[in-house]
C-alpha atoms as a PDB file:
ATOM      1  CA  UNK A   1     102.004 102.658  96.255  1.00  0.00           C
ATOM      2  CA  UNK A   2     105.647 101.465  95.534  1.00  0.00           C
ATOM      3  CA  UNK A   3     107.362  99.364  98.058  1.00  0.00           C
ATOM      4  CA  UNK A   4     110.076 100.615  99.859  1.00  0.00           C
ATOM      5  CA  UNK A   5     112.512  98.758  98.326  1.00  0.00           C
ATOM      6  CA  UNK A   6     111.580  99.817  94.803  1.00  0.00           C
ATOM      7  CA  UNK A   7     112.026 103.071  95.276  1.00  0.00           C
ATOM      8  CA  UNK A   8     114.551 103.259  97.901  1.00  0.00           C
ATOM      9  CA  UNK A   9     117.392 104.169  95.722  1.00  0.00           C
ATOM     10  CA  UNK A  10     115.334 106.427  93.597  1.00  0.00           C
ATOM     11  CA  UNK A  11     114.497 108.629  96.413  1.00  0.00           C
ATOM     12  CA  UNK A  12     118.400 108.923  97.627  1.00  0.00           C
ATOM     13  CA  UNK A  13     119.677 109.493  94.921  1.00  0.00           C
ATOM     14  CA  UNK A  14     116.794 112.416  93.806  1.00  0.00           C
ATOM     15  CA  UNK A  15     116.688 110.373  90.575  1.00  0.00           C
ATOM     16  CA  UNK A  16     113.343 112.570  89.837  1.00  0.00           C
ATOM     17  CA  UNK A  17     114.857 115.795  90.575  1.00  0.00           C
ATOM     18  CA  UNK A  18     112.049 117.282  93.416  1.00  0.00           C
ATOM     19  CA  UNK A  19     114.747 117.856  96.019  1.00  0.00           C
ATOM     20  CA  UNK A  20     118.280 119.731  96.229  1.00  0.00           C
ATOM     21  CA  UNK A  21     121.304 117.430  95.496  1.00  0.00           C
ATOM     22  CA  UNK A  22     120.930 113.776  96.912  1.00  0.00           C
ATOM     23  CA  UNK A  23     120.692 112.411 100.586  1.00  0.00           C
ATOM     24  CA  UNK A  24     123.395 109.554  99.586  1.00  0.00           C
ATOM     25  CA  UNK A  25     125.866 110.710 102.895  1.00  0.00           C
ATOM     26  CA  UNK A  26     122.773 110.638 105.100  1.00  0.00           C
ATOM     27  CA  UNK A  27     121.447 106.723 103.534  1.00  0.00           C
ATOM     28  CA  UNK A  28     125.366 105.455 104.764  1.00  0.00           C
ATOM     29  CA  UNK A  29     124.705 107.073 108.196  1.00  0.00           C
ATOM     30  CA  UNK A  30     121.511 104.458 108.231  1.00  0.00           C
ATOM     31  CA  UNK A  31     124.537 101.806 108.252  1.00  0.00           C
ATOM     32  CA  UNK A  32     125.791 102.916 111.262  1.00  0.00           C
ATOM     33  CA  UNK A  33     123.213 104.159 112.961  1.00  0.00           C
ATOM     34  CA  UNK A  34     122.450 102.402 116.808  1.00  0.00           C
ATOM     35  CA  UNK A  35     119.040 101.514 116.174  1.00  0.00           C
ATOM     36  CA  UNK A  36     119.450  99.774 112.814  1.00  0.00           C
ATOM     37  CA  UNK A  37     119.217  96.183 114.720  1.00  0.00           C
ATOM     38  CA  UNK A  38     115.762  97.344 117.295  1.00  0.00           C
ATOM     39  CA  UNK A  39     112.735  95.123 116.863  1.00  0.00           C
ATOM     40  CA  UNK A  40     110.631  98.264 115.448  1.00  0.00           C
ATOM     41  CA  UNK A  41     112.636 101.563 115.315  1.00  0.00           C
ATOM     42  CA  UNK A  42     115.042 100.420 112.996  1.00  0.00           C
ATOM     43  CA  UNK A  43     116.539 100.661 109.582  1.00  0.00           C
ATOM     44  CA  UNK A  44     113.298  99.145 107.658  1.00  0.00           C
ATOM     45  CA  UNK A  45     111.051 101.716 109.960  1.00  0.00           C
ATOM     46  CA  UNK A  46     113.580 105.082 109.132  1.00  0.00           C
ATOM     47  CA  UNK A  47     113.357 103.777 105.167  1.00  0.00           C
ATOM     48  CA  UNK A  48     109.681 103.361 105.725  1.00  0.00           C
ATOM     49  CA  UNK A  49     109.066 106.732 106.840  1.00  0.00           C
ATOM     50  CA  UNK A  50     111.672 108.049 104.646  1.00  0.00           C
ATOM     51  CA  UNK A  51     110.307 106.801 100.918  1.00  0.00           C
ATOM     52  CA  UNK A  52     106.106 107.656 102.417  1.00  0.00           C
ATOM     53  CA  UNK A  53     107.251 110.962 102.664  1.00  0.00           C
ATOM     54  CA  UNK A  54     108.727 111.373  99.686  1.00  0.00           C
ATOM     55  CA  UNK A  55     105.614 109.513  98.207  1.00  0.00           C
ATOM     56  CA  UNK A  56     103.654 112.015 100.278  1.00  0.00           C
ATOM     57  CA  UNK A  57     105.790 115.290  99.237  1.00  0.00           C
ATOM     58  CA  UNK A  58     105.549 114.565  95.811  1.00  0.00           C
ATOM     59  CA  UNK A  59     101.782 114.416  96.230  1.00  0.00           C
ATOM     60  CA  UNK A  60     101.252 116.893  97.584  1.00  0.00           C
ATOM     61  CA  UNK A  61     103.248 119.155  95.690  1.00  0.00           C
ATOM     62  CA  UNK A  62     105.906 120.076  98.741  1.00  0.00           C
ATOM     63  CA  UNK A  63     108.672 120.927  96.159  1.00  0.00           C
ATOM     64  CA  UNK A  64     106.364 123.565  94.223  1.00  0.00           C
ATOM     65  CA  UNK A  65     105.165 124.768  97.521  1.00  0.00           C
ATOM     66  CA  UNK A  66     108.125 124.966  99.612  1.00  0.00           C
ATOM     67  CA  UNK A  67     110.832 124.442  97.046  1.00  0.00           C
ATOM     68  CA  UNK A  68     113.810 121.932  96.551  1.00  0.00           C
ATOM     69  CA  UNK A  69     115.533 122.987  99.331  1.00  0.00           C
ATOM     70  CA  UNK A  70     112.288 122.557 101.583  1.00  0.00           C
ATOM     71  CA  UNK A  71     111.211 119.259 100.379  1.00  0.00           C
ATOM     72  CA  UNK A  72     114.990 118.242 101.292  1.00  0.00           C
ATOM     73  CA  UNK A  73     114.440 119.123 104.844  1.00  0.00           C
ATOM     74  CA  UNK A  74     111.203 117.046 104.468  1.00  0.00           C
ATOM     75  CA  UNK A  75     113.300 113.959 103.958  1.00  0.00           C
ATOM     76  CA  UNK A  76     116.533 114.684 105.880  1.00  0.00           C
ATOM     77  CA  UNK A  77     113.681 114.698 108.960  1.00  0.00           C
ATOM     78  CA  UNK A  78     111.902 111.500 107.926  1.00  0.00           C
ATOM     79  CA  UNK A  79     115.621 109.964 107.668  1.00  0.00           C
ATOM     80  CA  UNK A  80     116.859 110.915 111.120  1.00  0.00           C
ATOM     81  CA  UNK A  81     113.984 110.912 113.238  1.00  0.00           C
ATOM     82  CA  UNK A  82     114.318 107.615 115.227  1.00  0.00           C
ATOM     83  CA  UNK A  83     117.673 107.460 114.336  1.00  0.00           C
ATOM     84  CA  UNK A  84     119.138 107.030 118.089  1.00  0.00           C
ATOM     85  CA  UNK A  85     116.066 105.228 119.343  1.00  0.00           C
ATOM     86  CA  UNK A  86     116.896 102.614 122.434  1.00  0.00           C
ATOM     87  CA  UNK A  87     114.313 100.206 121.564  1.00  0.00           C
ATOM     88  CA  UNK A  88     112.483 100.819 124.670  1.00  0.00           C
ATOM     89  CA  UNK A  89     109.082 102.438 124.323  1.00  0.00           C
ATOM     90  CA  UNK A  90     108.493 104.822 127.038  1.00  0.00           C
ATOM     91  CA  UNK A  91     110.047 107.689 127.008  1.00  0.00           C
ATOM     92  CA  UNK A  92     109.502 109.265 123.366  1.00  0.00           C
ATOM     93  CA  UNK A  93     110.620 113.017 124.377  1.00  0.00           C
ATOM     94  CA  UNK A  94     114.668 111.809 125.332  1.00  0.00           C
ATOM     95  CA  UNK A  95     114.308 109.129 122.155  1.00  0.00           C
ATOM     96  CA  UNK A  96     113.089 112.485 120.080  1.00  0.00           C
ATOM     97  CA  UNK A  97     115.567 114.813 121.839  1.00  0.00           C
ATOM     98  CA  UNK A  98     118.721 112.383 121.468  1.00  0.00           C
ATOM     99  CA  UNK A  99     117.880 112.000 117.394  1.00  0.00           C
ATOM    100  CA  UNK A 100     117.705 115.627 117.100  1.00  0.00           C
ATOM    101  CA  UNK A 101     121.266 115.776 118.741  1.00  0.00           C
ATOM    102  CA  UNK A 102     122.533 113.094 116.301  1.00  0.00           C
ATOM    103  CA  UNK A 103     120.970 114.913 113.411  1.00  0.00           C
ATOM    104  CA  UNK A 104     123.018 118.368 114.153  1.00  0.00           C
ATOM    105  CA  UNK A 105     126.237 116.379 115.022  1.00  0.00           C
ATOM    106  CA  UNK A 106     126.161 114.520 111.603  1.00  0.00           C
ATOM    107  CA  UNK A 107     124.202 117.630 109.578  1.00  0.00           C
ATOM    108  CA  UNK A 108     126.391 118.519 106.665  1.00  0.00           C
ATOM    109  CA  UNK A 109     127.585 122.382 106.333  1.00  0.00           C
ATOM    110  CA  UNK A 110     125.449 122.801 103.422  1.00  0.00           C
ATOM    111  CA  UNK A 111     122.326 121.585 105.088  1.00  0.00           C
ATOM    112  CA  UNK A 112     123.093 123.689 108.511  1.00  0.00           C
ATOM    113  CA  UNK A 113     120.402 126.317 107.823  1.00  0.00           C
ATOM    114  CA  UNK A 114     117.643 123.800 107.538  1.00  0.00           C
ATOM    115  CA  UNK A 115     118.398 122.731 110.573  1.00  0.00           C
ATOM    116  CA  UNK A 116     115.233 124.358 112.935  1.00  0.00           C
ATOM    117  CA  UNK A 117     112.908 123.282 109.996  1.00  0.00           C
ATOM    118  CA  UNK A 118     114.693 119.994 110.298  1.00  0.00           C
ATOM    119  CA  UNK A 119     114.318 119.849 114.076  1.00  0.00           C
ATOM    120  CA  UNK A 120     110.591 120.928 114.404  1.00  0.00           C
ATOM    121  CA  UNK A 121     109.697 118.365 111.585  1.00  0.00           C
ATOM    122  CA  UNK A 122     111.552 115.539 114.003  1.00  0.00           C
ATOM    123  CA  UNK A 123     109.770 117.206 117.321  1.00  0.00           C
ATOM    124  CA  UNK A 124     106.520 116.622 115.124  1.00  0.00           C
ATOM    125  CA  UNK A 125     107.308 112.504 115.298  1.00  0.00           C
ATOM    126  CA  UNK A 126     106.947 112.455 119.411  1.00  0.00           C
ATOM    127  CA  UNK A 127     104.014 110.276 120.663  1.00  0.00           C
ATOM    128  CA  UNK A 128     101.823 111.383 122.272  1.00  0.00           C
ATOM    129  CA  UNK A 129     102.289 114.430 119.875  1.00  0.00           C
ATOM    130  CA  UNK A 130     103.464 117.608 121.857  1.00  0.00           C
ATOM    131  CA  UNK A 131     102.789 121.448 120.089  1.00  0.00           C
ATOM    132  CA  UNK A 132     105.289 122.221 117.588  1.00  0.00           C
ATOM    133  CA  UNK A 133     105.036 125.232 114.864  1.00  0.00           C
ATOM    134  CA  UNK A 134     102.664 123.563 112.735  1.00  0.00           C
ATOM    135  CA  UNK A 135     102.893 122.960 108.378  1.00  0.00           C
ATOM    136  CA  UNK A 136     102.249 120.629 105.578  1.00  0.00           C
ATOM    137  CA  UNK A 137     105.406 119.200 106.747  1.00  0.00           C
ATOM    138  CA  UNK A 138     104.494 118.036 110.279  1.00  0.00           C
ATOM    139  CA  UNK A 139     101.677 116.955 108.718  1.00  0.00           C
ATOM    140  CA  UNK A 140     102.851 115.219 106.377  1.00  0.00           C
ATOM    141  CA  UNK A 141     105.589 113.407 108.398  1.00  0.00           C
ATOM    142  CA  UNK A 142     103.305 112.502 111.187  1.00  0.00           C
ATOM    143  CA  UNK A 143     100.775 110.818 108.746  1.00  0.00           C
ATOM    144  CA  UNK A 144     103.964 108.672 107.674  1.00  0.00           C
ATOM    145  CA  UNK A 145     105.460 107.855 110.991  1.00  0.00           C
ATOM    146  CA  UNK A 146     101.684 106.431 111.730  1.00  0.00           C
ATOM    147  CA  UNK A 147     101.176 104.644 108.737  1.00  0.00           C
ATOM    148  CA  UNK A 148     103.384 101.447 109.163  1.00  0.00           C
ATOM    149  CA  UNK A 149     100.683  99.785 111.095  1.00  0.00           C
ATOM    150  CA  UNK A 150      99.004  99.565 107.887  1.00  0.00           C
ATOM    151  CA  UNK A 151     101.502  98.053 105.528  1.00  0.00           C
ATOM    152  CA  UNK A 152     102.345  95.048 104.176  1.00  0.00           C
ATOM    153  CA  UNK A 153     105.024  93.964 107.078  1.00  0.00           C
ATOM    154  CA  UNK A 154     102.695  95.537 110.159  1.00  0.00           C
ATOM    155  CA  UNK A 155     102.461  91.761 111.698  1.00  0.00           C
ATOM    156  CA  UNK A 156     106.454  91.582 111.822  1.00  0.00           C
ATOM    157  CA  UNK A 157     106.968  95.057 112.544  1.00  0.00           C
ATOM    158  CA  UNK A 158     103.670  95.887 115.194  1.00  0.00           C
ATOM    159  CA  UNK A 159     102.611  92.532 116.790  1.00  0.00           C
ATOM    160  CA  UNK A 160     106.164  90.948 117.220  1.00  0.00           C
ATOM    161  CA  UNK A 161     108.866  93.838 116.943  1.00  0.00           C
ATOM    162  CA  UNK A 162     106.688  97.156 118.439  1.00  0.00           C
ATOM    163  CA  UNK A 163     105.461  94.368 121.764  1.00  0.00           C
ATOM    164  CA  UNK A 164     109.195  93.711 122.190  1.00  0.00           C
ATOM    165  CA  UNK A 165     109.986  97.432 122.686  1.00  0.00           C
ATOM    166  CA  UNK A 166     107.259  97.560 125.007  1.00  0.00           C
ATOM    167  CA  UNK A 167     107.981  94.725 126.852  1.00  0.00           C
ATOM    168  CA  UNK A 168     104.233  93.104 125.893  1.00  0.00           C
ATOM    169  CA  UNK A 169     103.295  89.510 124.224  1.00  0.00           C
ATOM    170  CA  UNK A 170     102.089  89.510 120.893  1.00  0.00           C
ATOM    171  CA  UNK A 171      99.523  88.318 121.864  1.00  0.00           C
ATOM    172  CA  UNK A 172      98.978  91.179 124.384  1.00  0.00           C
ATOM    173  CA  UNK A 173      99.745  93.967 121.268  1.00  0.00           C
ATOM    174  CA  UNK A 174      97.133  92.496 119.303  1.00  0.00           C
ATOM    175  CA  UNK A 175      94.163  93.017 121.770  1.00  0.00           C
ATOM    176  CA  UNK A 176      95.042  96.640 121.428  1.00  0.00           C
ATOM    177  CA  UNK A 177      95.354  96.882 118.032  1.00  0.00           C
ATOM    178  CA  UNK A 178      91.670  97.146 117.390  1.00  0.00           C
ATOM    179  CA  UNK A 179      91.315 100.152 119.305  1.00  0.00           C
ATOM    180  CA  UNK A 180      94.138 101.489 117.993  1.00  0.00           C
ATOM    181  CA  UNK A 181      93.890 101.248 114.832  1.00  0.00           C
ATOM    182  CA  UNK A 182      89.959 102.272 114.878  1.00  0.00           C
ATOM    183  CA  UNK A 183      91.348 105.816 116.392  1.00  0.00           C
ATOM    184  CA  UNK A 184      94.367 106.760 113.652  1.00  0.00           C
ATOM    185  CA  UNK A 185      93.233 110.233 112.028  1.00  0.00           C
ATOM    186  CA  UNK A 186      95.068 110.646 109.220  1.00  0.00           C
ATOM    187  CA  UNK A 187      96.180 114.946 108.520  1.00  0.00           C
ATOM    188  CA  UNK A 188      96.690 114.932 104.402  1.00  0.00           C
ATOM    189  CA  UNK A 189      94.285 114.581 101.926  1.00  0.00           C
ATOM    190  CA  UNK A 190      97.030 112.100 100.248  1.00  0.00           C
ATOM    191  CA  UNK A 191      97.256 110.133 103.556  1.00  0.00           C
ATOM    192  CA  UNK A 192      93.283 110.003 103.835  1.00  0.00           C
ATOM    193  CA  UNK A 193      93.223 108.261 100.400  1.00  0.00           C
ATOM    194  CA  UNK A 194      96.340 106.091 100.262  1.00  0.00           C
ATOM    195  CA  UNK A 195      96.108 104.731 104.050  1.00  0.00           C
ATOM    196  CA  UNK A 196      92.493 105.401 105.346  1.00  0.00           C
ATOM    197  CA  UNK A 197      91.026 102.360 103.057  1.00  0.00           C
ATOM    198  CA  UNK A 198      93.298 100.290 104.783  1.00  0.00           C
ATOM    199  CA  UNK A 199      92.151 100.887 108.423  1.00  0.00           C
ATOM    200  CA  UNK A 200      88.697  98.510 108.239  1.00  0.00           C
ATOM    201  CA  UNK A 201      91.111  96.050 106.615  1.00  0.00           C
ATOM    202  CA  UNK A 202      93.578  95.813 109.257  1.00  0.00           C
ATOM    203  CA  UNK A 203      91.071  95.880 111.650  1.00  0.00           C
ATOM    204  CA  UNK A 204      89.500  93.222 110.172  1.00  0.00           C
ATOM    205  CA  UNK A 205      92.526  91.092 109.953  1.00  0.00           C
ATOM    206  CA  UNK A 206      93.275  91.774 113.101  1.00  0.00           C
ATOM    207  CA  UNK A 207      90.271  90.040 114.377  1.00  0.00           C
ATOM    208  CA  UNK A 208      90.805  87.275 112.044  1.00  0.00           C
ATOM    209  CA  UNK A 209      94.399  86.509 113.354  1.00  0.00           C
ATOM    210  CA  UNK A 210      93.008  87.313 117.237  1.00  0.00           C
ATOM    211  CA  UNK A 211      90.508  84.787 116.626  1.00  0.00           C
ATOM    212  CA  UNK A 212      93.405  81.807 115.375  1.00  0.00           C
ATOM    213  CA  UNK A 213      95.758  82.009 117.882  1.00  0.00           C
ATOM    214  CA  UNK A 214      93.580  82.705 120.779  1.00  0.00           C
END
């Protein structure tokens, strides 16, 4: 898979077509957005989730199945969905609930009738994961949202950034990771393949890195 940064521009500006128009208004919103600066919600998590998805979509056909306009929603979701986070783990239904109200506020006029598909596939990113009317998408989004604890930046993001939001040591993160980690499920058949190799690895290194600093 592509890093982020490779393909960051690419998926903004819909340089392979899959998606209706470009989400170039919504990537300068990033810029601005409150949580840009947080220790784990922040600009590199919302681009993470943002270019897996697309990754993900394109996969698994979303744009054939759903169309251009759908697979737009897709993304617009995976853009805003922490985009008002506080930094403070705790209370994921107001951090939710408050990027949902950004989303609408900022939602262009073209984009206004996506905006329940929009809203459910946000709802769909609250931990522990409440109902929500269930599709590819939620799927989808929810395997991406999860899957940062396996990439390439999970020691900067997870053990130092995601224990600052929850007020924890890094120390104290990593003694959980094991047990979280061994209990992702991943809901695509894309997800399965590109992220579930990766689990025993991070576990693995996990160990490794428990077992220096301890």
């Amino acid at each position: 898979m592509k890093n982020e940064k490779n393909i960051a521009l690419l998926v903004v500006n819909n340089t392979e077509g899959l998606y209706e128009g470009d989400l170039q208004y919504y990537f300068k919103l990033l810029f601005y957005a409150s949580n840009i600066f947080k220790p784990y919600h922040n600009f590199r998590h919302m681009m993470h989730v943002l270019c897996t998805a697309y990754i993900g979509g394109k996969a698994m056909n979303y744009h054939k199945l759903f169309g251009k306009k759908g697979f737009r929603a897709l993304l617009i979701a995976a853009m805003f969905h922490d985009y008002a986070h506080s930094g403070i783990m705790g209370n994921d239904e107001a951090e939710v609930t408050r990027s949902i109200v950004k989303m609408k506020k900022n939602l262009l006029e073209n984009d206004m009738g996506l905006v329940e598909e929009i809203s459910n596939l946000m709802l769909a990113t609250q931990f522990p994961y409440v109902a929500c009317t269930s599709s590819l998408g939620v799927d989808i989004i929810r395997d991406c949202d999860m899957s940062q604890v396996l990439s390439d930046v999970w020691m900067q993001q997870i053990i130092f950034g995601l224990a600052q939001e929850m007020n924890l040591t890094p120390f104290e993160i990593l003694e959980r990771q094991v047990n979280f980690v061994s209990s992702i499920k991943f809901n695509t058949p894309w997800a399965q393949e590109t992220f579930g190799p990766y689990i025993k690895i991070r576990i693995d290194e996990t160990k490794q890195v428990l077992a220096i600093v301890r």
